[in-house]
N, C-alpha and C. Protein backbone atom coordinates (compact mmCIF):
# COMPACT_ATOMS: atom_id res chain seq x y z
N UNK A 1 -47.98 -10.77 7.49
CA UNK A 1 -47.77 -12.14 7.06
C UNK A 1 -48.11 -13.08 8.22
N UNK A 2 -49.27 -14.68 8.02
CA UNK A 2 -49.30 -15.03 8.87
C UNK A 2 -48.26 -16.20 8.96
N UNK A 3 -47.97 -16.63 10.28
CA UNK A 3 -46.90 -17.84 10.80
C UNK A 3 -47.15 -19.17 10.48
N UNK A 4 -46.65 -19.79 9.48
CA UNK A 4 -47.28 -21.26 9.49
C UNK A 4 -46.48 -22.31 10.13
N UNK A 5 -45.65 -21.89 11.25
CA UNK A 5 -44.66 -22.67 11.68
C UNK A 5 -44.68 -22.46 12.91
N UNK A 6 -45.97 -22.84 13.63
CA UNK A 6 -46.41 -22.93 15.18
C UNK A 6 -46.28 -24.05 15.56
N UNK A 7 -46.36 -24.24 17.08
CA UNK A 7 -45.97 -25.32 17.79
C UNK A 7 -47.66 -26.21 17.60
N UNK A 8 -46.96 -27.07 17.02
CA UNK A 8 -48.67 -28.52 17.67
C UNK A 8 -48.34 -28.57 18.76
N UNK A 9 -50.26 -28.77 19.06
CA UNK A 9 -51.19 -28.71 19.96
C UNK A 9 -50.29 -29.83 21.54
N UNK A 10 -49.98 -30.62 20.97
CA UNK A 10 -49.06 -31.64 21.59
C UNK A 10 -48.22 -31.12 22.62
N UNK A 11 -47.41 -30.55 22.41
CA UNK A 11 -46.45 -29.52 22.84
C UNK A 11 -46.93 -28.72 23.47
N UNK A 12 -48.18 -27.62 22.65
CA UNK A 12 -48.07 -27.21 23.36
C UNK A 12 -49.00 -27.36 24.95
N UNK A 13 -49.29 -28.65 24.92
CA UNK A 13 -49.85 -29.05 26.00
C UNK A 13 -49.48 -30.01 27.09
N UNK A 14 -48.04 -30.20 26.57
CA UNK A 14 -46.70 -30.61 27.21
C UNK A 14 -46.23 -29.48 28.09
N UNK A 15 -45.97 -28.47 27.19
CA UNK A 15 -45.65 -27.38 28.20
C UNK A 15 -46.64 -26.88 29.07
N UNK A 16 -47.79 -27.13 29.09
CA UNK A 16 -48.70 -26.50 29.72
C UNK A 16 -49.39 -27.46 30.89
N UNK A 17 -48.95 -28.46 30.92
CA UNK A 17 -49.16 -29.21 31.71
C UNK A 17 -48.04 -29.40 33.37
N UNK A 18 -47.44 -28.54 33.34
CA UNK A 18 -46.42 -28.37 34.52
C UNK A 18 -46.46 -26.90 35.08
N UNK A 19 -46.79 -26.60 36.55
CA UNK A 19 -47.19 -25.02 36.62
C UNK A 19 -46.30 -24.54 36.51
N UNK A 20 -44.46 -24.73 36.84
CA UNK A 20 -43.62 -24.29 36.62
C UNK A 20 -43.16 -23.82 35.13
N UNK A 21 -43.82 -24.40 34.26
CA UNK A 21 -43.35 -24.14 33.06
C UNK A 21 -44.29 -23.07 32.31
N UNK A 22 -45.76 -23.16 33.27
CA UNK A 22 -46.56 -22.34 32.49
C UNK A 22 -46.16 -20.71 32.87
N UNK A 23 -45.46 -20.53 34.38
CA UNK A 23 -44.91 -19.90 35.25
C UNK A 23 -43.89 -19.07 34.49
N UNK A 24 -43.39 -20.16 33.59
CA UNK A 24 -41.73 -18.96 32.99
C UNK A 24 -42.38 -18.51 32.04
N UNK A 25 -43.70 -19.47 31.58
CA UNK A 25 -44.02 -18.72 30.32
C UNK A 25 -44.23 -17.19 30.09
N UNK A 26 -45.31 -17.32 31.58
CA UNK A 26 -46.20 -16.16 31.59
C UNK A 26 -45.27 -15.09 31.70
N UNK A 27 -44.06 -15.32 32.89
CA UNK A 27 -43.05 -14.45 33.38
C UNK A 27 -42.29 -13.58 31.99
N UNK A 28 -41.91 -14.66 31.21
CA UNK A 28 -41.13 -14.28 29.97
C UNK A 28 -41.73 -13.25 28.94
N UNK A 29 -43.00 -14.04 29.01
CA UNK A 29 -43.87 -13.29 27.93
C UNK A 29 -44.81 -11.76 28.44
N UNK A 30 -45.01 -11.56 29.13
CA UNK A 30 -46.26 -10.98 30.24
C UNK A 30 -44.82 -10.01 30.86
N UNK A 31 -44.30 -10.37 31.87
CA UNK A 31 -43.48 -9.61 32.88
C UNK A 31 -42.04 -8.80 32.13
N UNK A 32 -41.57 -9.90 31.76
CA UNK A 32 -40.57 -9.27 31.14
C UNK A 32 -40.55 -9.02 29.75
N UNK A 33 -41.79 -8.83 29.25
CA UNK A 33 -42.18 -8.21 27.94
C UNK A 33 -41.08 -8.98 26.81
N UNK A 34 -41.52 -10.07 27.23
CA UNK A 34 -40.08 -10.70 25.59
C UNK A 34 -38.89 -10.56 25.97
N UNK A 35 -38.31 -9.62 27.50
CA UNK A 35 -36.70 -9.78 27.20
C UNK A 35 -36.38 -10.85 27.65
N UNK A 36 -34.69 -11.17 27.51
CA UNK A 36 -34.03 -12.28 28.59
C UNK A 36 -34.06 -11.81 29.90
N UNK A 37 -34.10 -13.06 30.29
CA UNK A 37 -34.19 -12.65 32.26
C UNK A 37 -32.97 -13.91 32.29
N UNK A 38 -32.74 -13.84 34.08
CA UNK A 38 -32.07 -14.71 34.39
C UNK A 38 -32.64 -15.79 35.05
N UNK A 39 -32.08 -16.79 35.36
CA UNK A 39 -32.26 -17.74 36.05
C UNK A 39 -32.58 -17.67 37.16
N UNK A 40 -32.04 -16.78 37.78
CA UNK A 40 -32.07 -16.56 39.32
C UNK A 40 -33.35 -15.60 39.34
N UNK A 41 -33.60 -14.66 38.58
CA UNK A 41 -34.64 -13.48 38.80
C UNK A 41 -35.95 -14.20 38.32
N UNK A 42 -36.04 -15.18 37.21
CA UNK A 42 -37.04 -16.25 37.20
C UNK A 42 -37.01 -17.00 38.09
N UNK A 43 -36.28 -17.84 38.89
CA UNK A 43 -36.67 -18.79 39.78
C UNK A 43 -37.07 -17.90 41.53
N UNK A 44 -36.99 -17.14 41.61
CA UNK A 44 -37.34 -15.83 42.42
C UNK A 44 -38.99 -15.46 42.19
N UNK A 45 -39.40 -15.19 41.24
CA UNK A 45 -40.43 -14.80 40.72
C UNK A 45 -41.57 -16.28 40.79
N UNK A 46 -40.93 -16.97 40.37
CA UNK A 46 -41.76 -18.52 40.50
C UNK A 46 -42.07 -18.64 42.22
N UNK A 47 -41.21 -18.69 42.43
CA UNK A 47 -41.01 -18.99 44.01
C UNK A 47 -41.88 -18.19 45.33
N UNK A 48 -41.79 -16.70 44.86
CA UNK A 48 -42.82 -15.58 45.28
C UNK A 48 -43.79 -16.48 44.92
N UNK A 49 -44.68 -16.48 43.51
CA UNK A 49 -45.55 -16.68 43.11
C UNK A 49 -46.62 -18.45 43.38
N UNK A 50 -45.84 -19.05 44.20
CA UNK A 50 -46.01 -20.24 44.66
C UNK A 50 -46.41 -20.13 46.50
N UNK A 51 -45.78 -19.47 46.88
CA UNK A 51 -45.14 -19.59 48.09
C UNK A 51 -46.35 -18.56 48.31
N UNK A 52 -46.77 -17.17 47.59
CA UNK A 52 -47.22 -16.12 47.74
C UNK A 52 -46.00 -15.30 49.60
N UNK A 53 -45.10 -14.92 49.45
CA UNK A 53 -44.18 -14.25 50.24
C UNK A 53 -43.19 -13.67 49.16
N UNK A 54 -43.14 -12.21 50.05
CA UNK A 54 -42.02 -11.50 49.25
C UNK A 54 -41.33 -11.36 49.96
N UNK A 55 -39.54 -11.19 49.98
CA UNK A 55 -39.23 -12.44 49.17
C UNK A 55 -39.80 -14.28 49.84
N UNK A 56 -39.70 -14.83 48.92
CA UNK A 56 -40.04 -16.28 49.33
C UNK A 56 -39.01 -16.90 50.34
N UNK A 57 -39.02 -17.95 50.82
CA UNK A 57 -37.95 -18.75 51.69
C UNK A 57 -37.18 -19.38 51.18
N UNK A 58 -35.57 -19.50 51.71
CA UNK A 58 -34.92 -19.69 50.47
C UNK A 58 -35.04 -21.49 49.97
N UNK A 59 -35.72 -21.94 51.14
CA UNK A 59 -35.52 -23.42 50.89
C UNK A 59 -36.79 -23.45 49.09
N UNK A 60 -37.50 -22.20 48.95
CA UNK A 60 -38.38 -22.40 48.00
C UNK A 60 -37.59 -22.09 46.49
N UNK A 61 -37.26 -20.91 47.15
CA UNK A 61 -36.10 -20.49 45.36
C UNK A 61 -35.03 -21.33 45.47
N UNK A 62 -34.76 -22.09 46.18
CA UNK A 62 -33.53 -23.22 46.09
C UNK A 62 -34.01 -24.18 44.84
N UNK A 63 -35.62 -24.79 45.75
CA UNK A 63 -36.25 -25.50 44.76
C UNK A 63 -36.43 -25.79 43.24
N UNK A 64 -37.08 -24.39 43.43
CA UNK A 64 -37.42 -23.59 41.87
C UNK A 64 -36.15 -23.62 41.43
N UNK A 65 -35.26 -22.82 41.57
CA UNK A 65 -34.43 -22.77 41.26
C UNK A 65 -33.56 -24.34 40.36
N UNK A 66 -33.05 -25.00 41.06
CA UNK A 66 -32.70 -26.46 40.70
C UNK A 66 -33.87 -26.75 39.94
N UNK A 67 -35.12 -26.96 39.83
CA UNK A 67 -35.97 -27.71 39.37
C UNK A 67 -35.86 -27.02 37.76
N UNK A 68 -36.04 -25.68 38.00
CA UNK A 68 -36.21 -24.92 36.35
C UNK A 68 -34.75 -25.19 35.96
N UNK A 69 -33.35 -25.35 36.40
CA UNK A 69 -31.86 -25.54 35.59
C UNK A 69 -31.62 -26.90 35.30
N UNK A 70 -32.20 -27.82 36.28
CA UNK A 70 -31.99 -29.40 35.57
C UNK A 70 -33.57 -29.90 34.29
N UNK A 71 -34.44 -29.06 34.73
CA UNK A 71 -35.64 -30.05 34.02
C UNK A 71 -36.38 -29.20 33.29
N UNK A 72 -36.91 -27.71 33.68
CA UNK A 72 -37.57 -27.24 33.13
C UNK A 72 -37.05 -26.68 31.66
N UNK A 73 -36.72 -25.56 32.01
CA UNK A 73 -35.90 -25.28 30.93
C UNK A 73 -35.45 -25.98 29.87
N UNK A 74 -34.40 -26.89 30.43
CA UNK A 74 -33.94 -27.53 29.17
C UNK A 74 -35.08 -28.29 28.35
N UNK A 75 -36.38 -28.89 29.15
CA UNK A 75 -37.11 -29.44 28.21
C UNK A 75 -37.93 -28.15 27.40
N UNK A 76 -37.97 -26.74 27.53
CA UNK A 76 -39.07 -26.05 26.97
C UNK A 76 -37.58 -25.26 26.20
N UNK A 77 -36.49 -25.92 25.89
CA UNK A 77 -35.30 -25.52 25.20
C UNK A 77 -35.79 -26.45 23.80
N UNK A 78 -35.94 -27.72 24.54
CA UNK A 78 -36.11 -29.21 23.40
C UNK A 78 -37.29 -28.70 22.73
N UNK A 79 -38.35 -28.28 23.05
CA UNK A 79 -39.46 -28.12 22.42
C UNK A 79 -39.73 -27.10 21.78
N UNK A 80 -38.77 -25.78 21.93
CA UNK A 80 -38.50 -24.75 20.72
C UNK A 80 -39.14 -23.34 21.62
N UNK A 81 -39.34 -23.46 22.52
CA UNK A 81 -40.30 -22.58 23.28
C UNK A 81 -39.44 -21.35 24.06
N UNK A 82 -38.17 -21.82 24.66
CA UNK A 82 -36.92 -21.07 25.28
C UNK A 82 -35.79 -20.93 24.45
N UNK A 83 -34.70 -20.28 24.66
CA UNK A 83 -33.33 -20.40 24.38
C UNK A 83 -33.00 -20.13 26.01
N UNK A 84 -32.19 -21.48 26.01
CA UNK A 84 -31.87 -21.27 27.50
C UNK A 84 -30.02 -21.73 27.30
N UNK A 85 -29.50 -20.24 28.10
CA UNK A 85 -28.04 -20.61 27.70
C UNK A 85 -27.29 -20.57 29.56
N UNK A 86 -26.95 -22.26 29.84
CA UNK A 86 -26.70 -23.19 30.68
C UNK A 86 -25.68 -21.99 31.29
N UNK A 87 -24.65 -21.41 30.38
CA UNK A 87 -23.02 -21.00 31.24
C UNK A 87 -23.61 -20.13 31.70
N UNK A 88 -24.20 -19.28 31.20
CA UNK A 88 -24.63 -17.65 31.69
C UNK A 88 -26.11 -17.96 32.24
N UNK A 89 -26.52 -18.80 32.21
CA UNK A 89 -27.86 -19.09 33.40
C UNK A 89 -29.24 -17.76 33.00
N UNK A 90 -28.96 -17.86 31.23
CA UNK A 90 -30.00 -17.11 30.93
C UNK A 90 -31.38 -17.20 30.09
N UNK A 91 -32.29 -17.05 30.37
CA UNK A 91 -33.69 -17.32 29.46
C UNK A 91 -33.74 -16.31 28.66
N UNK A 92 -33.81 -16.77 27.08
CA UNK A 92 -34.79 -15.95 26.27
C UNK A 92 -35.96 -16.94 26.03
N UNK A 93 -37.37 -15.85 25.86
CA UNK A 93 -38.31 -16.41 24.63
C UNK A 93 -37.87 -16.79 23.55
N UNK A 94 -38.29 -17.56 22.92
CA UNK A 94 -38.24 -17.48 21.68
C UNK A 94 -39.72 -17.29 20.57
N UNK A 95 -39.65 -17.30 19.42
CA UNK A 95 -41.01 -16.81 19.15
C UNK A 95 -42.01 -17.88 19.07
N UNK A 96 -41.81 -19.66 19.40
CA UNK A 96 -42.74 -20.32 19.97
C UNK A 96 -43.35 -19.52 21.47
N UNK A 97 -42.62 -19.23 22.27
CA UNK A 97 -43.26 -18.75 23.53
C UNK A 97 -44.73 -18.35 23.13
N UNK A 98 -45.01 -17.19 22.14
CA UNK A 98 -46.03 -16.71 21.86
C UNK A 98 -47.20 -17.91 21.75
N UNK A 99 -46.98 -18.49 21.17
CA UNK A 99 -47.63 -19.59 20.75
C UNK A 99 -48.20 -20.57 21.93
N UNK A 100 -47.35 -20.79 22.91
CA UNK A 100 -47.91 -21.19 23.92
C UNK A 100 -48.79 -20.26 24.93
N UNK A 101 -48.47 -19.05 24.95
CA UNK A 101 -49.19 -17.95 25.61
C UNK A 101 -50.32 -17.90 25.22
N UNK A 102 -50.32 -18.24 24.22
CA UNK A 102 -52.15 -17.63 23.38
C UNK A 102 -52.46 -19.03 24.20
N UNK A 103 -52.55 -20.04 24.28
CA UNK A 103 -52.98 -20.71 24.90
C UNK A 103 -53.34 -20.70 26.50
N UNK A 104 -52.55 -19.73 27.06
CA UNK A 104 -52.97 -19.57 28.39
C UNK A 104 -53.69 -18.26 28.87
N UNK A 105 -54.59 -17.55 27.63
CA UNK A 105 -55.34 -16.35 27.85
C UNK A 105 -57.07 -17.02 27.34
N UNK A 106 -57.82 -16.46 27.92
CA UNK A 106 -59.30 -16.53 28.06
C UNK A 106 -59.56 -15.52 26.82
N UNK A 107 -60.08 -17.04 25.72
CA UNK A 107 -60.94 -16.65 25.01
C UNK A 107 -62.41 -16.67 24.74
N UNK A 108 -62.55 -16.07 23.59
CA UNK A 108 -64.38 -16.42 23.61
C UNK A 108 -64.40 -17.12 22.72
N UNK A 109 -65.84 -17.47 22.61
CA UNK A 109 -66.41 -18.59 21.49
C UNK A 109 -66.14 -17.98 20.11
N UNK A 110 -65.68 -17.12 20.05
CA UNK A 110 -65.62 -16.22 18.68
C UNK A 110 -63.51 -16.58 18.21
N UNK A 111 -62.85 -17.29 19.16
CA UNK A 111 -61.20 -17.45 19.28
C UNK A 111 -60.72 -16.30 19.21
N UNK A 112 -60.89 -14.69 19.47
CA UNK A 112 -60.44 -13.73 20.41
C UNK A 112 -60.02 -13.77 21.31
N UNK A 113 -59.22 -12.98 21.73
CA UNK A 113 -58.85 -13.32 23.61
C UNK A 113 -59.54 -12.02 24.06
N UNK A 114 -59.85 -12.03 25.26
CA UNK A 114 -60.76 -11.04 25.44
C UNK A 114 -59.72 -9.79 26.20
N UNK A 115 -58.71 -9.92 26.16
CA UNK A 115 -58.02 -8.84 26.15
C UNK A 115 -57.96 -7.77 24.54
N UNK A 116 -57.97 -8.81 23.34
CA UNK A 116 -57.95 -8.23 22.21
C UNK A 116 -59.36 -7.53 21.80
N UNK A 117 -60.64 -8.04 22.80
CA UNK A 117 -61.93 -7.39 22.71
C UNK A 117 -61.89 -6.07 22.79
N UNK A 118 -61.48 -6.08 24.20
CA UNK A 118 -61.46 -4.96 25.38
C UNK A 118 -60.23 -4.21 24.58
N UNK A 119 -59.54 -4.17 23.89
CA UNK A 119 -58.52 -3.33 23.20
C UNK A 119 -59.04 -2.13 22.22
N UNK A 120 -59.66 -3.55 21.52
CA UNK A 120 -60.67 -3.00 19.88
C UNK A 120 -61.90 -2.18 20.57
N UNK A 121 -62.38 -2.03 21.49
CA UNK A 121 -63.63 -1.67 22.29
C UNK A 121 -62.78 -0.54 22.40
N UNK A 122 -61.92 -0.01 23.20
CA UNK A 122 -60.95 0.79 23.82
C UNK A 122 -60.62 2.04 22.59
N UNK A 123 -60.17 1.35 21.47
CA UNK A 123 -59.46 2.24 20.67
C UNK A 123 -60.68 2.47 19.68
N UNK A 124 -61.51 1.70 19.14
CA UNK A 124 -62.92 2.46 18.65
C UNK A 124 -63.44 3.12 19.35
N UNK A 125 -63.44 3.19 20.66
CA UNK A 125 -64.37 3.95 21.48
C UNK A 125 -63.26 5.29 21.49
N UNK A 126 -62.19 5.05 22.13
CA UNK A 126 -61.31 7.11 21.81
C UNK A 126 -61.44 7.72 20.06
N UNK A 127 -61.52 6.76 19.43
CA UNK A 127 -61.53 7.13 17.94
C UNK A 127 -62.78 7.87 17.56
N UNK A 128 -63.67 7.22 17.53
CA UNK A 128 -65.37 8.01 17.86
C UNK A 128 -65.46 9.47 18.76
N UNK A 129 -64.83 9.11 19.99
CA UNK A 129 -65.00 10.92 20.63
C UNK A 129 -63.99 11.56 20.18
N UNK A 130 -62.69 11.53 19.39
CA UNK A 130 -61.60 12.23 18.42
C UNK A 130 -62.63 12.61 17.33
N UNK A 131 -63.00 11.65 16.90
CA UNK A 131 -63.73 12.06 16.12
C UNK A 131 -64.95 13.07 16.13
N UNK A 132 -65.89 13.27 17.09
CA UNK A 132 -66.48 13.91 17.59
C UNK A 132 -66.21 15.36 18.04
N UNK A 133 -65.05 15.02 18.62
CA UNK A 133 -64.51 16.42 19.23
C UNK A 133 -63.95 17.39 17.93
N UNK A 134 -63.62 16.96 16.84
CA UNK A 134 -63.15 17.50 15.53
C UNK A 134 -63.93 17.62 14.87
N UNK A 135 -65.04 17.55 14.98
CA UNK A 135 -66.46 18.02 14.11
C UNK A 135 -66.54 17.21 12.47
N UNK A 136 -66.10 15.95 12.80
CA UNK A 136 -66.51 15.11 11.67
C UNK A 136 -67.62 14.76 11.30
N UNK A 137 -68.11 14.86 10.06
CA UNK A 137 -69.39 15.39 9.94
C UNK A 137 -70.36 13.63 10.13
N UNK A 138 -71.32 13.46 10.64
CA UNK A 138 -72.09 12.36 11.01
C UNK A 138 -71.61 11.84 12.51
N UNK A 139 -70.60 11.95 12.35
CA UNK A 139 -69.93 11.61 13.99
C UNK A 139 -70.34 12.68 14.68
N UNK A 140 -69.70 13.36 14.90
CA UNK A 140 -69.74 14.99 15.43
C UNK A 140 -71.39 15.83 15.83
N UNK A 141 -72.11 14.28 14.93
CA UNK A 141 -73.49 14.95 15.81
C UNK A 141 -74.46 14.74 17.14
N UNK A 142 -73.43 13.86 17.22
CA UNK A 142 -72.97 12.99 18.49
C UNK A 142 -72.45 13.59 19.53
N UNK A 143 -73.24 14.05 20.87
CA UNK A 143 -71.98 14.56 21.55
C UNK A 143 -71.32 13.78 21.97
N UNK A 144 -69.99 14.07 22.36
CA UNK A 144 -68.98 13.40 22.82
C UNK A 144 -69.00 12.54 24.16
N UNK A 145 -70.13 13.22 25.27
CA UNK A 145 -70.45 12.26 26.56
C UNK A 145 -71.35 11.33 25.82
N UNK A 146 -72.25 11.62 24.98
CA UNK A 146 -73.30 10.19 24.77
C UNK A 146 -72.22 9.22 24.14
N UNK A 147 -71.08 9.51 23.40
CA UNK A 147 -69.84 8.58 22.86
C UNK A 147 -69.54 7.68 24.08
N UNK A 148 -69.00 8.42 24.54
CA UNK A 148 -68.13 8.33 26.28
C UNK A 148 -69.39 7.05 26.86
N UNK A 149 -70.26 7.66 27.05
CA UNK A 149 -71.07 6.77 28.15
C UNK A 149 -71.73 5.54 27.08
N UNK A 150 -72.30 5.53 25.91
CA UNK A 150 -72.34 4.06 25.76
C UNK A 150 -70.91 3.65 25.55
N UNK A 151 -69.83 4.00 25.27
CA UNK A 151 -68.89 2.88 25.42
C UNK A 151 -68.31 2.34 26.63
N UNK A 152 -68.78 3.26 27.68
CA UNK A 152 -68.69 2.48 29.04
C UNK A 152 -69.73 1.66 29.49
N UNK A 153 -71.04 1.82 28.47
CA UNK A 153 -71.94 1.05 28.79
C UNK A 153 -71.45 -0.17 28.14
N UNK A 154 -71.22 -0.21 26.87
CA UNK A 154 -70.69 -1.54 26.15
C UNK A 154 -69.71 -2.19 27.09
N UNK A 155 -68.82 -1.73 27.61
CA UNK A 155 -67.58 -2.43 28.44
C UNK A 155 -68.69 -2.81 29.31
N UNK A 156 -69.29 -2.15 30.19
CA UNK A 156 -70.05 -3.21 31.00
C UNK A 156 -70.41 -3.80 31.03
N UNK A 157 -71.13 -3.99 30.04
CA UNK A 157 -72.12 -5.26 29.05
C UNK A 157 -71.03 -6.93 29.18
N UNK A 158 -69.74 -5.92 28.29
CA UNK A 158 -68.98 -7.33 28.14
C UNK A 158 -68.22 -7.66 29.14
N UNK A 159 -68.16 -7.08 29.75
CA UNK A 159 -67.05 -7.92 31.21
C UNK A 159 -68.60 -8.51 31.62
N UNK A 160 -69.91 -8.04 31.95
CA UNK A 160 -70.83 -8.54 32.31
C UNK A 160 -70.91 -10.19 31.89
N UNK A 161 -71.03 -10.50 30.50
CA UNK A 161 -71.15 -11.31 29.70
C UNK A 161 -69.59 -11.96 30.01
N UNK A 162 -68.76 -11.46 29.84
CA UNK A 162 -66.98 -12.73 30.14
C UNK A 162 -67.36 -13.31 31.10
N UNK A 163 -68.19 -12.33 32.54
CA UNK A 163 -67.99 -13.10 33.61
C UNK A 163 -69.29 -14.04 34.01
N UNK A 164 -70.02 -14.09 33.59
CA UNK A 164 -71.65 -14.53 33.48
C UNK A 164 -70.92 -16.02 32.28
N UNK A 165 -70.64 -16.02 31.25
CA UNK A 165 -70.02 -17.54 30.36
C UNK A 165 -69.17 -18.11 31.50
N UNK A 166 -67.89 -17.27 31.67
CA UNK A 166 -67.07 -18.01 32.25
C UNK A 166 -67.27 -19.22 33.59
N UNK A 167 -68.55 -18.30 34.20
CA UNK A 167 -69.51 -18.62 35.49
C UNK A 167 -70.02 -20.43 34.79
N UNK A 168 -70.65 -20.20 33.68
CA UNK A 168 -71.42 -21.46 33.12
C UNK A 168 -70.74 -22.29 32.50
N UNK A 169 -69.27 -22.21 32.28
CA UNK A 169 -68.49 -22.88 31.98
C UNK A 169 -68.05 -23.59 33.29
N UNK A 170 -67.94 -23.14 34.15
CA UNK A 170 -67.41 -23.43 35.24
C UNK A 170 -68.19 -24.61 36.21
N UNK A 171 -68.98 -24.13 35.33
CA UNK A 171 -70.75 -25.19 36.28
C UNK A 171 -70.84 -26.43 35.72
N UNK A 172 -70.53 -25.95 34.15
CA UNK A 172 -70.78 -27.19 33.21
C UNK A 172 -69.34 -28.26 33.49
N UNK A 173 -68.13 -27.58 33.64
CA UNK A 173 -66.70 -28.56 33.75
C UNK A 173 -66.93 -29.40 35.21
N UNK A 174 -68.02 -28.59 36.11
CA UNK A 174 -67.76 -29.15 37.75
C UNK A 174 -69.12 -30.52 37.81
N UNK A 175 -69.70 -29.95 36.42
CA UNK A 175 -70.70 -31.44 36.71
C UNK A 175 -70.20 -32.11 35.80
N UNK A 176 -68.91 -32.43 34.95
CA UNK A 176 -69.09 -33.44 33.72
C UNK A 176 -67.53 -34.03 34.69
């Protein structure tokens, strides 16, 4: 079933407009795979990730810290994106999060993310040499390295091609 009750574009470019906020996103969604985290183990993680030091200085997670419990949070609470509960100093996602995430992954001109390429590439390509290796008939006449090696040729192709667009995108945003 698809979701018809996503965040506008508005929003979600409210939230995406502050690195700290894009920061819990990624953390929430990406690191801690959807669970709740805390306050403190998010503003830690921001703080590393700013500062680049492990651990960071504390005058930095002080920062973070205060900045994500008075401002961040509660506004990506207002906008449907967190459940952020103040006594216990804890973040959940909520299932807007997703919604803003797809927004912060590299897609193609096709609105794939090219992680979902490289997936579908991945699992057709083991499916074909399963297939092969079990003597399915039309597959199976195939050996299994010529499987193997064009689909490592195809992956090359397309990271070739992600990184060759991304390159001319980059040319085209630095002259306009």
């Amino acid at each position: 079933m698809f979701r018809t009750d996503t965040l506008p574009e508005g929003t979600i470019y409210e939230v995406l407009a502050n690195d700290r906020r894009r920061e819990t996103i990624r953390h929430l969604t990406v690191e801690s795979s959807g669970e709740p985290t805390t306050l403190h183990e998010l503003s830690q993680e921001i703080a590393a990730s700013e500062t680049g030091e492990s651990p960071p200085p504390r005058a930095a997670r002080e920062s973070v810290y205060n900045s994500l419990h008075q401002t961040h949070l509660p506004k990506l609470e207002e906008l449907g994106v967190v459940d952020y509960d103040r006594e216990a100093r804890e973040v959940h996602p909520s299932e807007h999060a997703r919604d803003v995430d797809q927004y912060m992954e590299v897609v193609t001109s096709h609105g794939v993310t090219w992680s979902e390429v490289y997936r579908s590439l991945g699992v057709a390509s083991l499916t074909l040499v399963l297939w092969s290796l079990v003597g399915l008939p039309v597959v199976s006449a195939v050996d299994p390295v010529l499987w193997t090696s064009g689909s490592l040729a195809l992956f090359a192709l397309l990271v070739t091609y992600q990184l060759w667009t991304n390159r001319w995108y980059i040319r085209q945003s630095l002259r306009d």
